[in-house]
Protein backbone atom coordinates (compact mmCIF):
# COMPACT_ATOMS: atom_id res chain seq x y z
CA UNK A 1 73.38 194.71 -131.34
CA UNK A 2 75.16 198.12 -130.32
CA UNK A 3 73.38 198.91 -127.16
CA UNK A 4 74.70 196.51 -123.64
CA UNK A 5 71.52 196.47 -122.62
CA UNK A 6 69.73 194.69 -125.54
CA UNK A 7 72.95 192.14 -126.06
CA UNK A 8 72.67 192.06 -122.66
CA UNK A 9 68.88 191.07 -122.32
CA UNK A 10 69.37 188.80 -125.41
CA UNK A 11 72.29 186.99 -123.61
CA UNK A 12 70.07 186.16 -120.92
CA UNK A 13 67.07 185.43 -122.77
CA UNK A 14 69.19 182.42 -124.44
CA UNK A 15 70.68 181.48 -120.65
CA UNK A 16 67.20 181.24 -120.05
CA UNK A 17 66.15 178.92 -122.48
CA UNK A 18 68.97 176.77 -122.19
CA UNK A 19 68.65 176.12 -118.60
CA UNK A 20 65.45 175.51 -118.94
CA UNK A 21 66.24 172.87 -121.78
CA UNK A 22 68.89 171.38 -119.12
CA UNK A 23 71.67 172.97 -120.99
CA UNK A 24 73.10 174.08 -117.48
CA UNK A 25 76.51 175.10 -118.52
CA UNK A 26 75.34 176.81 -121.60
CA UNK A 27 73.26 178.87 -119.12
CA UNK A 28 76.54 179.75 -117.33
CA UNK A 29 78.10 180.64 -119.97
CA UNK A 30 75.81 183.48 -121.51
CA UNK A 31 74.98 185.18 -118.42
CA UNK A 32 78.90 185.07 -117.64
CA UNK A 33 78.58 187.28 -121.09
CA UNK A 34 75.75 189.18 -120.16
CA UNK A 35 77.49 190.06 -117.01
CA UNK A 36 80.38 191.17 -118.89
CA UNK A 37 78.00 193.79 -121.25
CA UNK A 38 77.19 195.11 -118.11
CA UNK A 39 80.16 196.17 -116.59
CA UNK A 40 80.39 198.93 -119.05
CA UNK A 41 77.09 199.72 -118.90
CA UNK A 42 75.13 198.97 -115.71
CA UNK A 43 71.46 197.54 -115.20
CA UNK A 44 70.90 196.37 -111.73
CA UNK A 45 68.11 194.53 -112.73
CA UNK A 46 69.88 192.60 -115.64
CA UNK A 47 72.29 191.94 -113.07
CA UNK A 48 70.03 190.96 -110.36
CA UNK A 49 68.32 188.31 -113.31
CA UNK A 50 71.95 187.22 -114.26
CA UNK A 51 72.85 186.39 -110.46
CA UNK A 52 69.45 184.45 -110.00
CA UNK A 53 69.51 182.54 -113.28
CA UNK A 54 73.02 181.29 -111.94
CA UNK A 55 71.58 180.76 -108.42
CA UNK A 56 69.36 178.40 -110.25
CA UNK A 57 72.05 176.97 -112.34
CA UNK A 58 73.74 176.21 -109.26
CA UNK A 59 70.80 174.48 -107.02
CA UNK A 60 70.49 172.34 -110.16
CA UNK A 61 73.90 171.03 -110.12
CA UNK A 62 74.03 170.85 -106.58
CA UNK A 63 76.72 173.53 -106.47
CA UNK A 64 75.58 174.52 -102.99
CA UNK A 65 78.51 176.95 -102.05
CA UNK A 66 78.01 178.32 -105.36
CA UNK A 67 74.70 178.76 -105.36
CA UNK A 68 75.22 180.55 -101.63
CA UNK A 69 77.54 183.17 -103.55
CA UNK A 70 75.16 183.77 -106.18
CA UNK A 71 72.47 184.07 -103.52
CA UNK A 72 74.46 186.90 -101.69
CA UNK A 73 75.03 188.74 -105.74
CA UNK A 74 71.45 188.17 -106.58
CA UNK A 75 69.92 189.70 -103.06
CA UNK A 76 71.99 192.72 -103.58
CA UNK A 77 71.75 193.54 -107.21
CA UNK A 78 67.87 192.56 -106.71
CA UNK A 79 67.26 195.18 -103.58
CA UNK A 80 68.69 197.67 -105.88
CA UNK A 81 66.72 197.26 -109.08
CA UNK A 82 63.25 197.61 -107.11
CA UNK A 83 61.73 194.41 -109.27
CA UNK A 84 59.16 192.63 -106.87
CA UNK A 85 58.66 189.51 -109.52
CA UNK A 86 62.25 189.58 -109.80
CA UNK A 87 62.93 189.74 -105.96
CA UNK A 88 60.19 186.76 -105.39
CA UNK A 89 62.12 184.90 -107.41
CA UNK A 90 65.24 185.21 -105.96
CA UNK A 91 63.31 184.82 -102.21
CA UNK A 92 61.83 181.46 -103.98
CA UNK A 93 65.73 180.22 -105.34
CA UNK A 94 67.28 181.05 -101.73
CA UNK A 95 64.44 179.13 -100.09
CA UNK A 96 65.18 175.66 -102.52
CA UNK A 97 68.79 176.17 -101.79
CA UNK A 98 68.03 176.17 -97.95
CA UNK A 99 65.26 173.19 -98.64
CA UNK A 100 68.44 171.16 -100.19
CA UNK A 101 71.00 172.15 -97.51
CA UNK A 102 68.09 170.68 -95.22
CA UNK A 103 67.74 174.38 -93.19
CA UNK A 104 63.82 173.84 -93.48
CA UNK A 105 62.74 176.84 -91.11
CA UNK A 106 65.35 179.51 -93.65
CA UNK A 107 63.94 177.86 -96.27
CA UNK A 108 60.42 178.61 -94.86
CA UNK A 109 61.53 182.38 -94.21
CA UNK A 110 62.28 183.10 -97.83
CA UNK A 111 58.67 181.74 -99.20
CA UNK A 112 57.40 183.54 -96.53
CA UNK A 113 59.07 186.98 -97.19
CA UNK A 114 57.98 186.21 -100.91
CA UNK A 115 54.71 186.05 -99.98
CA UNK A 116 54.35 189.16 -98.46
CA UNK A 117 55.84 190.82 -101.38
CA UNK A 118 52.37 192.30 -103.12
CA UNK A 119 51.64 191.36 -106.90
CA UNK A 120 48.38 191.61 -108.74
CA UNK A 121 48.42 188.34 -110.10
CA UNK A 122 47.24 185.51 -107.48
CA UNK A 123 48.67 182.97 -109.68
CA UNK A 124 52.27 184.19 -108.71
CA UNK A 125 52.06 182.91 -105.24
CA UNK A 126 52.08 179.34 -106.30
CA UNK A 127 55.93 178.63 -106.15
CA UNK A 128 55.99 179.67 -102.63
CA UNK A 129 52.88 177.88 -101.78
CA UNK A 130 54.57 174.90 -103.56
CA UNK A 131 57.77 175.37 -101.88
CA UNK A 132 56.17 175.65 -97.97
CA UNK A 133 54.19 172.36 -98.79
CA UNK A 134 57.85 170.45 -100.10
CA UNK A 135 59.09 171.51 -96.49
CA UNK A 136 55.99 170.37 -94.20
CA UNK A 137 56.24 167.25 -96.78
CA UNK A 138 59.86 166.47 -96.12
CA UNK A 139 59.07 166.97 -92.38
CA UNK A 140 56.61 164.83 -92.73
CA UNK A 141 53.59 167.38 -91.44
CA UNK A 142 51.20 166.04 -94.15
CA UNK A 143 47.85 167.85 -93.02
CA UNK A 144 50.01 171.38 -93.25
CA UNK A 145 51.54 170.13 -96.79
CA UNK A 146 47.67 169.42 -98.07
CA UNK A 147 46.66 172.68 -96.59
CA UNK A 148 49.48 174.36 -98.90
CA UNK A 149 48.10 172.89 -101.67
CA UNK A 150 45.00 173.10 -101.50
CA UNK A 151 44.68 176.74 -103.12
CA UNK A 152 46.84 175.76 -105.73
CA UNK A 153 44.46 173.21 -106.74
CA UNK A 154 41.70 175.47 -106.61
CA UNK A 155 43.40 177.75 -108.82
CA UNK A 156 44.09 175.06 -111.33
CA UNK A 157 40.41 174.64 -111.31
CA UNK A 158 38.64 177.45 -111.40
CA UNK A 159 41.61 179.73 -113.79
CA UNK A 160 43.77 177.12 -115.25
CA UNK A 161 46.85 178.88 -114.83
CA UNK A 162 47.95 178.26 -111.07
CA UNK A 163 49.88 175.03 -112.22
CA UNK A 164 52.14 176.96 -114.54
CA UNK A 165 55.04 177.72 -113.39
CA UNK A 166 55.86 181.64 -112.96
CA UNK A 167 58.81 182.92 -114.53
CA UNK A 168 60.09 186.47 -114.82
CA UNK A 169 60.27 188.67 -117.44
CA UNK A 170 63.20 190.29 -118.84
């Protein structure tokens, strides 16, 4: 396209999609690219996305030390791009990687410094609301887990969004 940034962006949009279509290794693959762009031509938020989208990737394939490397990448690139949907959503992919490794109180800390990061949209709390109800679940606290979820369904309700799942922008 002539600009990194775009080619870039573009990369990632297609990682995006083909994670998302289970295409894991496809995924890999472009952001590996779009990481490359960027070299040349820094975006500490493209980066930041690139590092979470393999974070992901890597919880998916139960790639946990993996997915612990791409943690560390993602929380730095994301502190220094300033993106609060973007750092959520890294908060939200370190907290499923601790849920996984079984660390259920780290896992808890991550939703829980998501939550407190401010967005307009109520919807947007959802995956951490989801994620806090998976651990009092697994632990088998089931009046917290119903608590949890509760608002969620109440959202589903009254907006008809709050089931959706979030994603973030490029």
């Amino acid at each position: 396209l002539g600009e990194p940034h775009h080619t870039a962006k573009m990369q990632l949009s297609v990682a995006e999609m083909e994670a998302k279509r289970g295409l894991l290794e496809n995924a890999r693959r472009h952001t590996a690219v779009a990481r490359r762009l960027l070299l040349a031509s820094p975006n500490a938020y493209l980066e930041a996305f690139s590092h979470n989208l393999d974070l992901a990737v890597s919880i998916l394939l139960n790639q946990f030390e993996t997915a612990e490397a791409c943690g560390l990448l993602a929380t730095e690139t994301v502190s220094r791009s300033g993106a609060a949907r973007l750092q959520r959503a890294v908060l939200c992919n370190l907290g499923n990687l601790r849920m996984e490794l079984g660390e259920f109180e780290a896992a808890a800390e991550h939703y829980e410094q998501a939550l407190a990061i401010s967005l307009p949209c109520k919807t947007s709390i959802v995956p951490m609301l989801e994620g806090l109800s998976r651990i009092h679940l697994r632990q088998g606290q089931f009046n917290k887990c119903a608590e949890l979820l509760d608002p969620i369904d109440l959202m589903v309700r009254h907006d008809g969004h709050g089931g959706a799942p979030v994603t973030v922008d490029i």
